[in-house]
Protein backbone atom coordinates (compact mmCIF):
# COMPACT_ATOMS: atom_id res chain seq x y z
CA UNK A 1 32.53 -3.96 20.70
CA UNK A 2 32.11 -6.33 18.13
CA UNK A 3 29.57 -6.29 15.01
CA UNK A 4 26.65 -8.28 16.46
CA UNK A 5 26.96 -5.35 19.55
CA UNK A 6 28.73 -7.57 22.14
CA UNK A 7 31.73 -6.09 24.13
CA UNK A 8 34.94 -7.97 24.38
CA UNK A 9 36.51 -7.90 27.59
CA UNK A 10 39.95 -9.72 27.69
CA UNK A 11 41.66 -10.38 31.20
CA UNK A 12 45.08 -11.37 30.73
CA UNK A 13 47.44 -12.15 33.73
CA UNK A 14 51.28 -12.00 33.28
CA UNK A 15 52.65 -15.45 31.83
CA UNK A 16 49.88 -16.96 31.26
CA UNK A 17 48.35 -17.10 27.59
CA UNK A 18 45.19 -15.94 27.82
CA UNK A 19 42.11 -18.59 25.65
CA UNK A 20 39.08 -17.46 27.50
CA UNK A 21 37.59 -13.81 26.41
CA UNK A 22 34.48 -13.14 28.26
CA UNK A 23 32.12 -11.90 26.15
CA UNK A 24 29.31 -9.02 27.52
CA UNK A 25 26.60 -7.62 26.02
CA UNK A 26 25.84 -3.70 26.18
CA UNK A 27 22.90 -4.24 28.45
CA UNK A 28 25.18 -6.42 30.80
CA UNK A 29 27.76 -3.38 30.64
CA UNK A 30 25.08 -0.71 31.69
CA UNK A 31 23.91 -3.40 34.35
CA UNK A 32 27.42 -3.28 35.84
CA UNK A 33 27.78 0.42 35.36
CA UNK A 34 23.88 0.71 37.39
CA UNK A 35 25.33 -1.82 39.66
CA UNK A 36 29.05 -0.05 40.46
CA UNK A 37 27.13 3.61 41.02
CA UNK A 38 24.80 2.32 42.83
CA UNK A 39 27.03 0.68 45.37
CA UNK A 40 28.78 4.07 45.79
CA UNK A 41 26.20 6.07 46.35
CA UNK A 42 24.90 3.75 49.14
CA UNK A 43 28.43 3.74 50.39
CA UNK A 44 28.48 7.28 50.70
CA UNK A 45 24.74 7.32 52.24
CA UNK A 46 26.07 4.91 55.03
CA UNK A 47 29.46 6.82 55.72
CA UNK A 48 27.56 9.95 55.89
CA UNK A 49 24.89 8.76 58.08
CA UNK A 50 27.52 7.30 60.40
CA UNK A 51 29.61 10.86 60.37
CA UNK A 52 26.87 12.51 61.91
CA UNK A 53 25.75 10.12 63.86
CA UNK A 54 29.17 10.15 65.62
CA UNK A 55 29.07 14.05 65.49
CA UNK A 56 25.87 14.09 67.40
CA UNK A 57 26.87 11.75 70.17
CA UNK A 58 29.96 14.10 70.31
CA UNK A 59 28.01 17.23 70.67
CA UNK A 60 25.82 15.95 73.11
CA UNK A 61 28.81 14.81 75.17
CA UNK A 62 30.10 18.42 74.98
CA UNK A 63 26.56 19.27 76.16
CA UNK A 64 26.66 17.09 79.10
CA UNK A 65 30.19 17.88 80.04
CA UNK A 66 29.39 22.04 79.87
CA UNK A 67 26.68 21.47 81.57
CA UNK A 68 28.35 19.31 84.59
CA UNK A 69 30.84 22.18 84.60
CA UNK A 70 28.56 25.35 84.35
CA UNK A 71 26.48 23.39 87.62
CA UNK A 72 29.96 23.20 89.24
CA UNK A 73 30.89 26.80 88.72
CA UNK A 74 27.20 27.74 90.15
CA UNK A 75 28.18 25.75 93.35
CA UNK A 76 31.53 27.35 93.68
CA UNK A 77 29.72 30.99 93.44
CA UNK A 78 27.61 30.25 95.92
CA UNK A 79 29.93 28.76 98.30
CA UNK A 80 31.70 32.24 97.34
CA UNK A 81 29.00 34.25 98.05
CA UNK A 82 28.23 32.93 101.51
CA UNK A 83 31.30 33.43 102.51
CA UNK A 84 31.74 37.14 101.18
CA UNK A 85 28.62 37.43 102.66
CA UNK A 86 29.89 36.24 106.10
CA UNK A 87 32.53 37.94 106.39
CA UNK A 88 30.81 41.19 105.28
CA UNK A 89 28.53 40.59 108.30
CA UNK A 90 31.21 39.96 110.51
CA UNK A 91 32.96 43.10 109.43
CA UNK A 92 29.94 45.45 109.92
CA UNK A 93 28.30 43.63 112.98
């Protein structure tokens, strides 16, 4: 930071002699600080929102998927049961 409270930011790239400073005043500096958080957070917001998102859609496809099996297994008992059932008569008739 210089005396009349600008800040001095020098970009210098390998080889090349560097003329241009770009020059930035402190409220430009918070700006870019406001700016750079800002961005993160909202970054974070978004890849948080899409995590659970994509863990709802997965635990409703679990739910879907137990459920298609748990109507499957009630089918199979029954099927089961009928035929214990029949054979039970069979043996006792």
């Amino acid at each position: 930071m210089n005396g009349n409270g600008q800040v001095t930011l020098a970009l210098r790239r390998a080889g090349v002699e560097n003329r241009r400073v770009l020059t930035l005043t402190e409220p430009q500096v918070w700006t870019l600080i406001g700016v750079f958080g800002a961005s993160i957070f909202g970054i974070q917001g978004i890849a948080i929102s899409s995590f659970r998102r994509e863990m709802q859609s997965v635990r409703n496809e679990l739910k879907s998927e137990m459920s298609s099996m748990r109507n499957e297994l009630l089918t199979r008992m029954e099927q089961i049961d009928r035929d214990v059932q029949f054979l039970m008569r069979k043996e006792f008739d």
